[in-house]
N, C-alpha and C. Protein backbone atom coordinates (compact mmCIF):
# COMPACT_ATOMS: atom_id res chain seq x y z
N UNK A 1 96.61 115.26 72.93
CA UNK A 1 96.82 114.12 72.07
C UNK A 1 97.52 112.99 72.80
N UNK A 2 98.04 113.21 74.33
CA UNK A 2 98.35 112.43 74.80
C UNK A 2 100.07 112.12 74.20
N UNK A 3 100.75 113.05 73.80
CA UNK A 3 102.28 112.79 73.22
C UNK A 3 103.43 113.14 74.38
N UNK A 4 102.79 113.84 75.42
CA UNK A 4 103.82 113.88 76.04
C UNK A 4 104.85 113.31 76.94
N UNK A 5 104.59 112.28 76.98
CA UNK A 5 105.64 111.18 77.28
C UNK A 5 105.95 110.49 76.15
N UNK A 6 106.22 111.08 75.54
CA UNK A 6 107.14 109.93 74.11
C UNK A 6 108.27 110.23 74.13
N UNK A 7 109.50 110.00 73.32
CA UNK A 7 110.55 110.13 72.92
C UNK A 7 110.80 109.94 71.43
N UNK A 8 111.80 111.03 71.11
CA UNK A 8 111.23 111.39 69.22
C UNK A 8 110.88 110.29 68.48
N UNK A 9 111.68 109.07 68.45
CA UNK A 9 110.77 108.04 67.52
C UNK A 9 109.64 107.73 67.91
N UNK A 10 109.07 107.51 69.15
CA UNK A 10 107.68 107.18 69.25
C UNK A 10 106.74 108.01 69.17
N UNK A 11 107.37 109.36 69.14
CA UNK A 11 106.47 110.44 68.71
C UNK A 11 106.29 111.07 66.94
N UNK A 12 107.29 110.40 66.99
CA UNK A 12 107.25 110.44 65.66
C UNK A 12 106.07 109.37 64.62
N UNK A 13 105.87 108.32 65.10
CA UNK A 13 105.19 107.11 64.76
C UNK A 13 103.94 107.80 64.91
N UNK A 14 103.32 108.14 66.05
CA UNK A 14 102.54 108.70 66.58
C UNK A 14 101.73 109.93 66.03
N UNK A 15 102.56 111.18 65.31
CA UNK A 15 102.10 111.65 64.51
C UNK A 15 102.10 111.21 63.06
N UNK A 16 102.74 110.34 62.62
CA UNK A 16 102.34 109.95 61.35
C UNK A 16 101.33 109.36 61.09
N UNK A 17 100.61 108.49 62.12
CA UNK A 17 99.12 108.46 61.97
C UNK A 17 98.13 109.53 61.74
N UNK A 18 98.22 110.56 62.38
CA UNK A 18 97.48 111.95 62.13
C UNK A 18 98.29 113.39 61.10
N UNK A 19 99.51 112.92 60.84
CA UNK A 19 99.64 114.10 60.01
C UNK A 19 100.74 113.28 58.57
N UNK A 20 100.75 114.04 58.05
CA UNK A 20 101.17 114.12 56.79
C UNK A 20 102.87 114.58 56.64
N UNK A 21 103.22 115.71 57.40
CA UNK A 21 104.09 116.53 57.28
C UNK A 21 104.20 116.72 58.70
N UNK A 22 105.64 116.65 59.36
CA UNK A 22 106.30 117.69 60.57
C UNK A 22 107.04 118.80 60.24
N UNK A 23 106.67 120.39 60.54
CA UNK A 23 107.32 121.57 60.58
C UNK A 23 108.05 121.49 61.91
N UNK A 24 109.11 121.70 61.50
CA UNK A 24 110.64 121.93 62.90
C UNK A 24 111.22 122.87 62.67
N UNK A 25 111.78 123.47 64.12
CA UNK A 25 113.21 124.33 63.72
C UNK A 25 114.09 123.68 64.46
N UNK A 26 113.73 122.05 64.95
CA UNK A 26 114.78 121.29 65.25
C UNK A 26 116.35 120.95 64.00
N UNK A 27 116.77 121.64 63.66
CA UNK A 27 118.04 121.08 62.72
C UNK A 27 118.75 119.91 63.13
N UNK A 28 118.31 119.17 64.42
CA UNK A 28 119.66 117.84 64.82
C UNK A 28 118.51 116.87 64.08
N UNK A 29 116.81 117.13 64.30
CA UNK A 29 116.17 115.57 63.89
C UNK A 29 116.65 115.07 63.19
N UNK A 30 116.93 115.30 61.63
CA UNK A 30 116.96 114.71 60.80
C UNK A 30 118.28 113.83 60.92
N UNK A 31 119.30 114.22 61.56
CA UNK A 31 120.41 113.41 61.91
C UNK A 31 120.10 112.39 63.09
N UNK A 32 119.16 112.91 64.01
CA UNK A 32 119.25 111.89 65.16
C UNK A 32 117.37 110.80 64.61
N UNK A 33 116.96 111.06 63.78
CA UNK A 33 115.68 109.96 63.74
C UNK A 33 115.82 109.83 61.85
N UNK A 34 115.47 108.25 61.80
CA UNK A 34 115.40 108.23 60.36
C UNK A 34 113.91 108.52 59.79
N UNK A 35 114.31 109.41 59.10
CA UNK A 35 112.91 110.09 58.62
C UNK A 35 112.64 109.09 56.84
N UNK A 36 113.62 108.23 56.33
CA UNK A 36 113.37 107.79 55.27
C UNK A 36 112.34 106.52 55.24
N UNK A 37 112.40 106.04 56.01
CA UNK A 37 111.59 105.07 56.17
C UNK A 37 110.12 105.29 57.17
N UNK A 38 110.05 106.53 57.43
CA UNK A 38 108.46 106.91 57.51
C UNK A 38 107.66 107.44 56.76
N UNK A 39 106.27 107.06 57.39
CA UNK A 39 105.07 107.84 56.12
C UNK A 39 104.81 108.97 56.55
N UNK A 40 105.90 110.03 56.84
CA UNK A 40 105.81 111.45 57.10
C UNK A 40 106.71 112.00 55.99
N UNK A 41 106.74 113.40 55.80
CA UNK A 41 107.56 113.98 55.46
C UNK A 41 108.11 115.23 56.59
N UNK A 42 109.18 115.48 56.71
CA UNK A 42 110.42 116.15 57.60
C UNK A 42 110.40 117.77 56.61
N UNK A 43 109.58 119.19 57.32
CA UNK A 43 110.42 120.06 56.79
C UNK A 43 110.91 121.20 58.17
N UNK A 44 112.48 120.88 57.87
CA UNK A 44 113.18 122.24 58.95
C UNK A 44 113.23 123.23 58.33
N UNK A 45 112.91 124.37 59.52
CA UNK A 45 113.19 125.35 58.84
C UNK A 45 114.39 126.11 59.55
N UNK A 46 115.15 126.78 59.04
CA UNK A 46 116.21 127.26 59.04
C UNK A 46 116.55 129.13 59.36
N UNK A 47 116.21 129.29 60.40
CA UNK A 47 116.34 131.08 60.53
C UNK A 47 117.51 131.89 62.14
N UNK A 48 117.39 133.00 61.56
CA UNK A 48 118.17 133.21 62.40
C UNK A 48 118.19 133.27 63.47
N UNK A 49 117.14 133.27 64.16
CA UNK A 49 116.61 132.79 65.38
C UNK A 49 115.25 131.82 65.13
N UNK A 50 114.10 131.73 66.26
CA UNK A 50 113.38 131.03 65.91
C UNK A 50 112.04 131.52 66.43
N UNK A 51 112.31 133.24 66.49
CA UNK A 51 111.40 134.45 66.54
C UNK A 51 110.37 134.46 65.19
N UNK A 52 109.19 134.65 65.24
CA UNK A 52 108.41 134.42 64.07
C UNK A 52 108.44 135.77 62.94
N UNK A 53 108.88 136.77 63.60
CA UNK A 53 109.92 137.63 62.50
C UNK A 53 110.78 136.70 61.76
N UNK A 54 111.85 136.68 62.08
CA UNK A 54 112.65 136.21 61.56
C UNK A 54 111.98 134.55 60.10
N UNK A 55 111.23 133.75 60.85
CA UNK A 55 110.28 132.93 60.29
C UNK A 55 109.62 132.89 59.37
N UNK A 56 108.64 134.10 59.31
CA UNK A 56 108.05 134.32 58.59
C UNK A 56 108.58 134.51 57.15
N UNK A 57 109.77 135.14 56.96
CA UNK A 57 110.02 135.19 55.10
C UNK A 57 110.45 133.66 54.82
N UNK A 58 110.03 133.06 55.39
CA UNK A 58 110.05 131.43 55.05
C UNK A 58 109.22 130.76 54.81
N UNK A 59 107.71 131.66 54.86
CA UNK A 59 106.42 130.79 54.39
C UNK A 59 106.15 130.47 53.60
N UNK A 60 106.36 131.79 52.04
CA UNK A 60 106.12 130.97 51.04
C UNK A 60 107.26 130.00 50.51
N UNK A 61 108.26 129.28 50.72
CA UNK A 61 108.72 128.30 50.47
C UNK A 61 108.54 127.23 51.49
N UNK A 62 108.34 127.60 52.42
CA UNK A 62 107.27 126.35 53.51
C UNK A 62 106.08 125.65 52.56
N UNK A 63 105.28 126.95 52.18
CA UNK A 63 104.01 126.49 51.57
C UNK A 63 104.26 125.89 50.01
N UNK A 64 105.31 125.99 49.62
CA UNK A 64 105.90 125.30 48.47
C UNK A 64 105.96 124.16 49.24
N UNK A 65 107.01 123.64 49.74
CA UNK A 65 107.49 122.22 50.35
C UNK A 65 106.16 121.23 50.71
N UNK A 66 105.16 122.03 51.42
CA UNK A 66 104.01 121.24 52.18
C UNK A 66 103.34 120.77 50.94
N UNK A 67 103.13 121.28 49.96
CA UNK A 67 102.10 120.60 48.77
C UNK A 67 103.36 119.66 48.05
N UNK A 68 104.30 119.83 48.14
CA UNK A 68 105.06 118.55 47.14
C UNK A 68 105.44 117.88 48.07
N UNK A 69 105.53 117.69 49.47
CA UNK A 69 105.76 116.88 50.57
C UNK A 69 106.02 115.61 50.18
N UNK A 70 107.24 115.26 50.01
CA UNK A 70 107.03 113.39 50.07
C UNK A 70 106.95 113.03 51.08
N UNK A 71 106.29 111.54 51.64
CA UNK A 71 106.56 110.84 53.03
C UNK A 71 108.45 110.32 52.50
N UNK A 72 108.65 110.28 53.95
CA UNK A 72 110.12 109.70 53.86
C UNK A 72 111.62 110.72 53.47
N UNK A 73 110.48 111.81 53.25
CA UNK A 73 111.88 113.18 52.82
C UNK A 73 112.23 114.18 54.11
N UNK A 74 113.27 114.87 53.59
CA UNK A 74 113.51 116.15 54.71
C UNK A 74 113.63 117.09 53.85
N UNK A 75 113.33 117.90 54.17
CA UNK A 75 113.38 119.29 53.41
C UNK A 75 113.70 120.46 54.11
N UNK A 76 114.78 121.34 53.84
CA UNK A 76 115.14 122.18 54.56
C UNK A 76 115.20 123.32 54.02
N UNK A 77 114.51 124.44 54.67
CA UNK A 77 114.26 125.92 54.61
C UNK A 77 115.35 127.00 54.85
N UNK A 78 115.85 127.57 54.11
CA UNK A 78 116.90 128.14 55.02
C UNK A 78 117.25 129.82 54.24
N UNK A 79 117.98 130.91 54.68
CA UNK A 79 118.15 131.84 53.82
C UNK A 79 117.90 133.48 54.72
């Protein structure tokens, strides 16, 4: 896709043309990029590591978040 020289806001811009929603287990984005004023929506997810064990009992409230997705929100997974 050609993203790898960006830096998070310009990559961020960048996928909001092609997606709808960013899935992270970055927890600093939402503090270090303003996610309110894009046409994305922000969901972190929150586990005890970032092993897809651990991940996985987070899907179905992932898959909750992704269909009510606002652009401009963060939403965080956690538990």
């Amino acid at each position: 896709m050609g993203w790898a020289d960006l830096d998070d806001g310009p990559l961020l811009d960048a996928m909001a043309e092609r997606f709808d929603v960013l899935v992270t287990v970055d927890k600093s984005l939402p503090k270090q990029q303003r996610i309110d004023d894009r046409p994305l929506a922000v969901v972190v997810l929150r586990a005890k590591t970032n092993r897809l064990a651990d991940l996985l009992p987070h899907v179905p409230r992932l898959r909750a978040a992704l269909e009510n997705a606002r652009p401009g929100q963060v939403y965080e997974i956690s538990g």
